[in-house]
Protein backbone atom coordinates (compact mmCIF):
# COMPACT_ATOMS: atom_id res chain seq x y z
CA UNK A 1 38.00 25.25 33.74
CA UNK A 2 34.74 27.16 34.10
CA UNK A 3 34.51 27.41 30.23
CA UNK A 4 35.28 23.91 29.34
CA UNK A 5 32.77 22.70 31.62
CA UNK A 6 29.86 24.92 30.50
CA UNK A 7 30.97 23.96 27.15
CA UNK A 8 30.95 20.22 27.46
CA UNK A 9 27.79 20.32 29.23
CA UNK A 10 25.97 22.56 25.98
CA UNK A 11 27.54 19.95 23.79
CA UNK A 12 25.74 16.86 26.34
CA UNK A 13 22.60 19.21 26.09
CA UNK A 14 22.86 19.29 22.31
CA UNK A 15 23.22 16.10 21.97
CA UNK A 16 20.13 15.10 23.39
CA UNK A 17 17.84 17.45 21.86
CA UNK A 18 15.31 16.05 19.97
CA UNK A 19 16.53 12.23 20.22
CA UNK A 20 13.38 11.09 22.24
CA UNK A 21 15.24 7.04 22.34
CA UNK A 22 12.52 5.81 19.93
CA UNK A 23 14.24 4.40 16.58
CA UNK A 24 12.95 6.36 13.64
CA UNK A 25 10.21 5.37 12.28
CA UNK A 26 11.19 3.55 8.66
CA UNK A 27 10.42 4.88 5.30
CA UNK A 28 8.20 3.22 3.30
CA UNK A 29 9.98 2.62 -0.64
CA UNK A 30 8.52 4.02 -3.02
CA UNK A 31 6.84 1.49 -5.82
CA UNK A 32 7.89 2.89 -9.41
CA UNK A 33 6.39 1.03 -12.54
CA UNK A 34 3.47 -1.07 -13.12
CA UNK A 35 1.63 -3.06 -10.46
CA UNK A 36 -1.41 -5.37 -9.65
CA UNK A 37 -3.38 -6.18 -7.05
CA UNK A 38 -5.58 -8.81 -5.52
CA UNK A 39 -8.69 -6.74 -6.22
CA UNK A 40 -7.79 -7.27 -10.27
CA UNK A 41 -7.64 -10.93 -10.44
CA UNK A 42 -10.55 -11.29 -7.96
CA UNK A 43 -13.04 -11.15 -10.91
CA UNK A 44 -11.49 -14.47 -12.46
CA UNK A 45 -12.75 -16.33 -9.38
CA UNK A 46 -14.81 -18.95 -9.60
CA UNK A 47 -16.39 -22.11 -12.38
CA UNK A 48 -17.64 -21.94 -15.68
CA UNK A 49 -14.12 -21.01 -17.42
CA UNK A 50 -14.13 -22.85 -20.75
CA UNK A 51 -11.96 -22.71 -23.55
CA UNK A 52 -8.82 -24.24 -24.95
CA UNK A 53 -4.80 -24.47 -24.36
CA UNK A 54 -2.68 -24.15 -27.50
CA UNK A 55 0.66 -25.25 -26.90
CA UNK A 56 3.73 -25.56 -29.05
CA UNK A 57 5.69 -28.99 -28.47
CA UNK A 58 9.23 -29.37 -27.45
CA UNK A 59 9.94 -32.53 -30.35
CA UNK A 60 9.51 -33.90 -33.46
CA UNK A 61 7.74 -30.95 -35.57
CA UNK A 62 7.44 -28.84 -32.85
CA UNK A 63 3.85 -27.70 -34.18
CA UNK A 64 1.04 -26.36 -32.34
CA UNK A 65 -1.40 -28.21 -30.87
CA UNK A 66 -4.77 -27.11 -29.55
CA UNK A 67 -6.85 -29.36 -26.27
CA UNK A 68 -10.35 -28.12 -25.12
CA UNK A 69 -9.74 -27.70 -21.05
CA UNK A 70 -11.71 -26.15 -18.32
CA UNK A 71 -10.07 -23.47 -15.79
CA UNK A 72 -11.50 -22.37 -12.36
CA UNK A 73 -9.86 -20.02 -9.98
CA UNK A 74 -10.02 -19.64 -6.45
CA UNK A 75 -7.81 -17.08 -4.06
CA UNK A 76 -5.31 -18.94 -1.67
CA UNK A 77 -3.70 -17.23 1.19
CA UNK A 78 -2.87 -14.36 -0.65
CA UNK A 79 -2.43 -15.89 -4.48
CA UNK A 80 -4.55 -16.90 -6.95
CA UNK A 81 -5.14 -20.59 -8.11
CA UNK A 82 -5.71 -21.14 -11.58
CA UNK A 83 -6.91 -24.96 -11.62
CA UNK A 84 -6.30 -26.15 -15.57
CA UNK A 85 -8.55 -29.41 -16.65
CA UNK A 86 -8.41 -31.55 -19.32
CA UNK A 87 -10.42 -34.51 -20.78
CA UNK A 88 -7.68 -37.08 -20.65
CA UNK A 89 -7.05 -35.80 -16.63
CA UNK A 90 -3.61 -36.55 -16.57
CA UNK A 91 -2.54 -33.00 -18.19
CA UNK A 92 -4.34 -31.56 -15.05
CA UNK A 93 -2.35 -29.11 -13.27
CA UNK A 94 -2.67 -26.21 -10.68
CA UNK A 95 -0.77 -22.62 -11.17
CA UNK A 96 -0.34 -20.13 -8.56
CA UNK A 97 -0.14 -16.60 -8.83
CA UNK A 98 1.21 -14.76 -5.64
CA UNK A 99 0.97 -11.12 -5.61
CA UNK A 100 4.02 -9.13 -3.87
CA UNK A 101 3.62 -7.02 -1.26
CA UNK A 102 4.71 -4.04 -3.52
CA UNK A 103 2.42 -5.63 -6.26
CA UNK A 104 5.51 -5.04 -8.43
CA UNK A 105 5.52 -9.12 -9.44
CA UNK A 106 2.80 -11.60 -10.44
CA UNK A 107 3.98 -15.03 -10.23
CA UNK A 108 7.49 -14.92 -10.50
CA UNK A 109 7.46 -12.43 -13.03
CA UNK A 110 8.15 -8.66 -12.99
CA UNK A 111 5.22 -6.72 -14.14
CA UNK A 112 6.60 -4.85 -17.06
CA UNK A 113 3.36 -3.15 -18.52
CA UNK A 114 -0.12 -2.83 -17.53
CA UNK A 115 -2.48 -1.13 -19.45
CA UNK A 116 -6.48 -0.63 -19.04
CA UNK A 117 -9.22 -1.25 -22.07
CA UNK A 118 -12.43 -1.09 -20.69
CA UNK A 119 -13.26 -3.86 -18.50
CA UNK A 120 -10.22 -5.90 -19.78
CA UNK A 121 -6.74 -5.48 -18.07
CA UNK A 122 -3.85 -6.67 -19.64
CA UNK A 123 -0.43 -7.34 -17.17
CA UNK A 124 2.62 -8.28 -18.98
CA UNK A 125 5.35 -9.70 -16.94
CA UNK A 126 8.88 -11.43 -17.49
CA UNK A 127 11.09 -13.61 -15.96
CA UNK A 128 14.48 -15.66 -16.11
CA UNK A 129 13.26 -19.32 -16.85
CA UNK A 130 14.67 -22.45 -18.33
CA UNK A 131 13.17 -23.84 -21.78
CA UNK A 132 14.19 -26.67 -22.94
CA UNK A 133 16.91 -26.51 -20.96
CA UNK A 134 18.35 -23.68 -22.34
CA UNK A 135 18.51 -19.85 -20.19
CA UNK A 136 15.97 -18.15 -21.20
CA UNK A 137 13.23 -14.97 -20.60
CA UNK A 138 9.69 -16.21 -20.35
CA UNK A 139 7.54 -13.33 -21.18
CA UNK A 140 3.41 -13.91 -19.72
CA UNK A 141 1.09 -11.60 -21.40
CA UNK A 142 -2.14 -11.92 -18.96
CA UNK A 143 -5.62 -10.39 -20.44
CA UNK A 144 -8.28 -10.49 -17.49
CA UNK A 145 -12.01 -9.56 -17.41
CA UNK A 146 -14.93 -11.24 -15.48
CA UNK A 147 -15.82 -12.66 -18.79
CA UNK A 148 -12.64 -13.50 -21.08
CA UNK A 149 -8.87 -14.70 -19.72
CA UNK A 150 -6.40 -14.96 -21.73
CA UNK A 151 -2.39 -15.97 -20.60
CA UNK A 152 0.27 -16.28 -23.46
CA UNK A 153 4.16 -17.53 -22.42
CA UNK A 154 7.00 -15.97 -25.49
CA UNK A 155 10.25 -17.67 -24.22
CA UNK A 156 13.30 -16.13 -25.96
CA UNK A 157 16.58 -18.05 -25.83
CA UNK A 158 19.37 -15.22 -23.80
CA UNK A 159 21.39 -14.31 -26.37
CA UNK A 160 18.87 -14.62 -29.17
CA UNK A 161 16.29 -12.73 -30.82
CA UNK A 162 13.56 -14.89 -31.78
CA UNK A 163 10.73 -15.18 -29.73
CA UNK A 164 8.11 -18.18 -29.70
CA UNK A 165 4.91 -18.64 -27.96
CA UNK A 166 4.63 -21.49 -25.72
CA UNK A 167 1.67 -21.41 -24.43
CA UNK A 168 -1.29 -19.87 -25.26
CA UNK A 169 -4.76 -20.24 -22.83
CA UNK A 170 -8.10 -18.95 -23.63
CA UNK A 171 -11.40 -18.82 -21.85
CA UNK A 172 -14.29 -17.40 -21.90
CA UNK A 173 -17.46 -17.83 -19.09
């Protein structure tokens, strides 16, 4: 009886050792593959953005067409505002860019490349995304300096192999 005693009270003993009642602390995951962060896009902020939006229409001839258009950006709890104007005013729209936490996505997109040329940083990202009603994988090719911005959308159809650009915006300040 002796033995079983001093036996199950090693085991109690045991048990305890080293478990101070505090939950261990939890691991932070690592972040593989490209990212970005708020400190990159915080040299688009501001006016003075000019340039142009080249878009390719969804009937008729489906051609190209080019508008002059203004841009300014502004950070918004955490995301970046890209404000898009245009002389006829009723094209005006607003695009936000939030930043994960893991800086793994921009937008909705999964950064899939980032690469570094002098002052200009180019972030490629893609995403599931309806065109035209059809499934499809919106690829944004961003190209950001303090001086030049650039944004491209190449929508492929799933299932298909031909890409077309969207959208093309350019500025320059």
């Amino acid at each position: 009886m002796r033995l079983i005693t001093a036996t199950l009270t090693g085991l109690v003993l045991l048990a305890g050792c080293g478990d101070s009642g505090e939950p261990a602390p939890a691991k932070t995951p690592e972040v593989t593959g490209p990212t970005v962060s708020a400190e990159d896009l915080a040299v688009l902020e501001g006016t003075g953005w000019t340039g142009e939006h080249t878009y390719r229409g969804y009937v008729g001839a489906q051609e190209d067409v080019t508008i002059p258009s203004s841009m300014t950006v502004r950070e918004s709890g955490g995301m970046y505002v890209l404000n898009f104007e245009y002389e006829d005013s009723l094209s005006n729209y607003s695009q936000e860019l939030p930043i994960s936490a893991d800086g793994r996505q921009l937008g909705l997109g999964t950064i899939t490349e980032r690469t570094e040329n002098g002052d200009v940083l180019t972030i490629v990202t893609e995403e599931e995304c309806l065109d035209a009603q059809v499934d499809s994988i919106c690829r944004f090719t961003f190209e950001i300096s303090p001086n030049y911005f650039t944004e491209r959308r190449h929508v492929t159809a799933l299932g298909d192999d031909l890409s077309i650009q969207r959208d093309y915006f350019r500025y320059t300040r």
